[in-house]
Protein backbone atom coordinates (compact mmCIF):
# COMPACT_ATOMS: atom_id res chain seq x y z
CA UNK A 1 46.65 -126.95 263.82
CA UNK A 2 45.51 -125.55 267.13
CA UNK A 3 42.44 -127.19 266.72
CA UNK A 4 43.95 -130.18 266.16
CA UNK A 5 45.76 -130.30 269.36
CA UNK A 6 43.15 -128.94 271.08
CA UNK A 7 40.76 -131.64 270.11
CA UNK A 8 43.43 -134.44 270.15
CA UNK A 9 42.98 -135.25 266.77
CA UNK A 10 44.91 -138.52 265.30
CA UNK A 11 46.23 -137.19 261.97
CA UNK A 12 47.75 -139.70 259.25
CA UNK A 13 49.50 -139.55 256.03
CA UNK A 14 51.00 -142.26 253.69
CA UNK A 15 55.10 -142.00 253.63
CA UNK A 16 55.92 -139.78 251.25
CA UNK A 17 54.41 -136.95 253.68
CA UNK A 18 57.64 -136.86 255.09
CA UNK A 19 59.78 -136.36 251.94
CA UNK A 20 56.66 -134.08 250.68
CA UNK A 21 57.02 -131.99 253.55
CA UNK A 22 60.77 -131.87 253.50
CA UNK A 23 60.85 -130.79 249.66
CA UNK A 24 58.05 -128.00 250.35
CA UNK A 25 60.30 -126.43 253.14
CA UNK A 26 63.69 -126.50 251.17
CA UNK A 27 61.69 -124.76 248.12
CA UNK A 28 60.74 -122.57 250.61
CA UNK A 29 64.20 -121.91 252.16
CA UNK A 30 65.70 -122.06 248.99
CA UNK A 31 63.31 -119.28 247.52
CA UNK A 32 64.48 -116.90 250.34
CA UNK A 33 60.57 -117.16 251.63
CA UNK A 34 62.10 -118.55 254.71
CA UNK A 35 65.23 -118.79 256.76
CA UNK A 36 66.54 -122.07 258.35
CA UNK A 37 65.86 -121.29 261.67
CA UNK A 38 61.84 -120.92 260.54
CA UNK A 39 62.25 -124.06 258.35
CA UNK A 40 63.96 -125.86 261.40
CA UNK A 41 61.04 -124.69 263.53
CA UNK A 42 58.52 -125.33 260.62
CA UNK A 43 59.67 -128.96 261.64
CA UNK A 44 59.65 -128.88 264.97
CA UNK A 45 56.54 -127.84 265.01
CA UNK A 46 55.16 -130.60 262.72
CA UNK A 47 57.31 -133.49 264.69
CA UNK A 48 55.08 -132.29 267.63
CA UNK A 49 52.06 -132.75 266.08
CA UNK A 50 53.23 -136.35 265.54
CA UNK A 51 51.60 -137.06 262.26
CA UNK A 52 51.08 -141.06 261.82
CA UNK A 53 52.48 -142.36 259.26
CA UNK A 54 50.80 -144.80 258.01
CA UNK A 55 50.89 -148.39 254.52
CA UNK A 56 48.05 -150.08 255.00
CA UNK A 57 48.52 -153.13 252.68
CA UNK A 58 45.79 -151.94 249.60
CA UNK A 59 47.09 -148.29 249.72
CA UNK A 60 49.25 -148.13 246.49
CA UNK A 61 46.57 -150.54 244.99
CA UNK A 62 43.72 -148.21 245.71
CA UNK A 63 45.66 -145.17 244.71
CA UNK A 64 46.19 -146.56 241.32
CA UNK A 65 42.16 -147.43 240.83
CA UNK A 66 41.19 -143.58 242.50
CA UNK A 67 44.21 -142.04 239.91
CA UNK A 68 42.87 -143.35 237.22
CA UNK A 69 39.15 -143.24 237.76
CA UNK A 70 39.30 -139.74 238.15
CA UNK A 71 42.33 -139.45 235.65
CA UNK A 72 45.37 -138.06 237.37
CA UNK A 73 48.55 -137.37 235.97
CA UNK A 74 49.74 -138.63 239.11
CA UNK A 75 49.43 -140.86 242.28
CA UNK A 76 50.68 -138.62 244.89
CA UNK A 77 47.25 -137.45 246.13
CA UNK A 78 45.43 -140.52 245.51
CA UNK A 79 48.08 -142.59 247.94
CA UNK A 80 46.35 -139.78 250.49
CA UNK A 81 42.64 -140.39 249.65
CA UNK A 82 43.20 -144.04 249.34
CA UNK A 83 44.55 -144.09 253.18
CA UNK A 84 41.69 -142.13 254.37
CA UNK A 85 38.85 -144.16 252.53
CA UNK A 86 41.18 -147.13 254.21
CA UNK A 87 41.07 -145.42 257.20
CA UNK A 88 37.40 -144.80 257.13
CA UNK A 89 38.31 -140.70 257.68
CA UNK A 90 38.29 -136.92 256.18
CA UNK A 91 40.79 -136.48 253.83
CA UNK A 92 41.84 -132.28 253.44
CA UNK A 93 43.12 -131.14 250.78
CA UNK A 94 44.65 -127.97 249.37
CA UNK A 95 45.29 -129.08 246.28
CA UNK A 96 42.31 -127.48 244.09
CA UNK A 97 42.64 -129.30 240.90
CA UNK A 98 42.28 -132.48 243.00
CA UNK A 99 39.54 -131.77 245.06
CA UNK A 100 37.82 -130.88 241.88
CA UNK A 101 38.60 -133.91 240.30
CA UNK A 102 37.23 -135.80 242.93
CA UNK A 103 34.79 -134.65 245.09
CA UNK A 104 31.94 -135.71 243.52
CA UNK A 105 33.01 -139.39 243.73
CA UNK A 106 34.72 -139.67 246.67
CA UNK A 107 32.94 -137.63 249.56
CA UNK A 108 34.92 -138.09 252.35
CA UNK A 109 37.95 -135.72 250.03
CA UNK A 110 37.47 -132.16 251.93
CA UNK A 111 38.84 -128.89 250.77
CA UNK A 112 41.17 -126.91 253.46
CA UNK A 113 40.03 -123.12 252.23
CA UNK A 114 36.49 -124.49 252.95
CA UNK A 115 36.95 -125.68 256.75
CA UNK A 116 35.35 -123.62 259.26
């Protein structure tokens, strides 16, 4: 995230980044892996980065074509590869299984553990 700053990087997501985000911190919180003051800083932190949200009109209609091209079970990281091939741009991913899936057909899907 530094980096990103740093280099005044734009960085977009679809809409259900917010609620994904949301739901990965209460898990969190609710696990006891964090307390609310680091989830309410987790937050903070992210509202500074000022992620774009972003619904370009084709999204949901390219998500559907890239989920089942590459056979997902479902659309939720599709809606974020379809925005970036939209968007011309990187997409990074965490998600393993995924970036497997994909990455042969869709080159512009990166893996996080694999940026320098």
């Amino acid at each position: 995230m530094r980096e990103v700053i740093a280099a005044d990087i734009v960085l977009i997501a679809p809409p259900l980044f917010e609620y994904e985000v949301e739901s990965a911190l209460q898990r969190r919180l609710q696990s006891g892996a964090m307390t609310s003051e680091e989830t309410d800083r987790a937050l903070l932190q992210l509202s500074a980065i000022g992620v774009r949200i972003l619904a370009p009109e084709d999204m949901i209609r390219r998500a559907r074509v890239i989920a089942r091209r590459f056979a997902q079970p479902a659309i939720y990281d599709s809606l974020y590869a379809a925005l970036a091939e939209l968007r011309e741009c990187e997409f990074w991913t965490a998600d393993k299984e995924f970036y497997e899936a994909v990455h042969g057909g869709l080159a512009f899907v990166r893996y996080l553990p694999d940026y320098p």
